[in-house]
Protein backbone atom coordinates (compact mmCIF):
# COMPACT_ATOMS: atom_id res chain seq x y z
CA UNK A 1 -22.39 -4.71 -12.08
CA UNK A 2 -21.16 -3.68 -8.68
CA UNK A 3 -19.47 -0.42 -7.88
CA UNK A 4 -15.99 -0.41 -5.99
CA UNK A 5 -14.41 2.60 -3.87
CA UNK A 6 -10.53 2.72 -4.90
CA UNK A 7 -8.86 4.40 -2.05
CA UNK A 8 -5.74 5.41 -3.04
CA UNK A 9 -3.00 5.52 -0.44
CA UNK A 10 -0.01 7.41 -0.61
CA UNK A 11 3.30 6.08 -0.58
CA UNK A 12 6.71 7.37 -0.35
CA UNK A 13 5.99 10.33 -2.76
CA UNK A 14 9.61 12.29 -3.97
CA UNK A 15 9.27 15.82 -4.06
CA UNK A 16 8.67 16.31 -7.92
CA UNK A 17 8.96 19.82 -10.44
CA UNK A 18 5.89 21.20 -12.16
CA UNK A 19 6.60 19.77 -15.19
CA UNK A 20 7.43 16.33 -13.62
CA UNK A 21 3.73 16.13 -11.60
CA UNK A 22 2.02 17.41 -14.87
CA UNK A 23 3.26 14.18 -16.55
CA UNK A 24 2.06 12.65 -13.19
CA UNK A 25 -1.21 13.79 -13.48
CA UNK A 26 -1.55 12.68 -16.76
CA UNK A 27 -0.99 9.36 -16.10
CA UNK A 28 -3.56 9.80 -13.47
CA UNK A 29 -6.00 11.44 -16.21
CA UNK A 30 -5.15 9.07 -19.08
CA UNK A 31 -6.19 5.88 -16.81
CA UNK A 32 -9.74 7.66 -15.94
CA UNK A 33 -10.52 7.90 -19.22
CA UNK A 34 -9.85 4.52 -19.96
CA UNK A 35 -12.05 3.90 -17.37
CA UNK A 36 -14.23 6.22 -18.97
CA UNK A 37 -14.50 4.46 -22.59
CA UNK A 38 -14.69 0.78 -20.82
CA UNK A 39 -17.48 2.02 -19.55
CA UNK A 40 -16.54 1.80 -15.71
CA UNK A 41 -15.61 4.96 -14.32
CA UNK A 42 -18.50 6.33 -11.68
CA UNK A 43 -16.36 8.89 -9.93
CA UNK A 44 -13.40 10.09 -8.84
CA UNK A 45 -11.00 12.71 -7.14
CA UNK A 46 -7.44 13.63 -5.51
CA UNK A 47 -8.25 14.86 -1.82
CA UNK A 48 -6.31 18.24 -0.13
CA UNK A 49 -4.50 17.54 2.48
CA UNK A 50 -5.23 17.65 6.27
CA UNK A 51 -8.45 16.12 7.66
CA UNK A 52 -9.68 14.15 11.12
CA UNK A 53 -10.87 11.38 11.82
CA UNK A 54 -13.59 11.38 14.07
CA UNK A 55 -15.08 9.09 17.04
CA UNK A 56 -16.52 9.07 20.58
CA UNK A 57 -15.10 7.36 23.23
CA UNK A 58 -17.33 7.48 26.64
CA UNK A 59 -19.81 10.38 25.44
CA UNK A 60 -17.35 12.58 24.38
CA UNK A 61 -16.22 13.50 20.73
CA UNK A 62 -12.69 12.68 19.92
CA UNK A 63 -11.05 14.13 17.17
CA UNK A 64 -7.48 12.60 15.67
CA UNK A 65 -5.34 13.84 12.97
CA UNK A 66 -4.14 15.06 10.11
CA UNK A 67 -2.10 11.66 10.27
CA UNK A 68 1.58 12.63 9.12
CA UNK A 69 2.39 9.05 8.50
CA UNK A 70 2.08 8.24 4.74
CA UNK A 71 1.05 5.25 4.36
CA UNK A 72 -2.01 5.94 6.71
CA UNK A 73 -3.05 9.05 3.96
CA UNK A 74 -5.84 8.56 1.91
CA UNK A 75 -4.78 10.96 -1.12
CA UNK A 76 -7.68 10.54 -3.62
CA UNK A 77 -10.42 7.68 -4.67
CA UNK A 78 -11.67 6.21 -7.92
CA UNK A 79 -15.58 4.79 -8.00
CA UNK A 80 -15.82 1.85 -10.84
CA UNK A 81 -17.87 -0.94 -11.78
CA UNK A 82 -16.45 -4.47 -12.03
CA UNK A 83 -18.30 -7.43 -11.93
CA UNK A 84 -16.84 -8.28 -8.30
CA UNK A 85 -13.90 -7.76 -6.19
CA UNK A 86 -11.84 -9.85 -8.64
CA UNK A 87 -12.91 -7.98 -11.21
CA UNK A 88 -12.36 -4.76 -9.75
CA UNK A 89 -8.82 -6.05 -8.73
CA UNK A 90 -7.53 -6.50 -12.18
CA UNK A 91 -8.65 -3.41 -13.09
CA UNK A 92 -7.02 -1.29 -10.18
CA UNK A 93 -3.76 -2.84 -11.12
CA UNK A 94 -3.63 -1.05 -13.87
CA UNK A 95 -3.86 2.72 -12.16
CA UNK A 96 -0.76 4.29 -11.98
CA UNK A 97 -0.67 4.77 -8.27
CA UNK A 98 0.85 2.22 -7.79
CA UNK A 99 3.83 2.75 -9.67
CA UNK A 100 4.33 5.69 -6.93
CA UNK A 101 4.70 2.92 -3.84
CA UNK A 102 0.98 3.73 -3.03
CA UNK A 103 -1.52 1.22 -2.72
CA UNK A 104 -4.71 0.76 -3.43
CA UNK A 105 -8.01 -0.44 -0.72
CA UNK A 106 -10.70 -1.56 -2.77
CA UNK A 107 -13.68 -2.06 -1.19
CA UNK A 108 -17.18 -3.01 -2.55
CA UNK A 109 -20.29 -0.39 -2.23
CA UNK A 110 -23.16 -1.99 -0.56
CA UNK A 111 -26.24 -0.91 -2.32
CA UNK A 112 -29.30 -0.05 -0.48
């Protein structure tokens, strides 16, 4: 089995109560542990918010960011293992990100 990185990308996220991001969350929690019992789940996280990305451009370090456009925000990641990127397709359409206008980069880990 291969493992996958699920990068989870925000979307247009509404502004939601306590009690409506609990349910949120659990929707979150409830697919990870399906992952969990099929025997797939490797790893996983939400990420805070804020970060850089950083490069270097003629010798020099440049550093870029937080992005404030949405769709460019990586808000948390999934690791799983699916038999290949098909595989590992399937199951991402099942998280519940995207019923929250993210979406989802999956992307193969290349084993060393």
């Amino acid at each position: 089995m291969a493992q996958f990185i699920l990068l989870l990308r925000n979307g247009e996220f509404p502004v939601y109560s306590p009690e409506e991001m609990q349910k949120v969350l659990e929707k979150y929690l409830a697919w990870a542990d399906k992952l969990r019992a099929d025997g797939r789940y490797r790893g996983g996280d939400d990420l805070k918010e804020g970060g850089c990305v950083l490069s270097m451009k003629n010798g020099k370090f440049i550093v870029d960011g937080p992005y404030v456009e949405t769709k460019e925000i990586v808000g948390g990641y999934f690791l799983i293992e699916a038999k290949n990127l098909e595989e590992a397709t399937e199951i991402s359409k099942e998280c519940p990100h995207l019923g929250f206008s993210g979406s989802i980069e999956i992307r193969e880990i290349n084993p060393h």
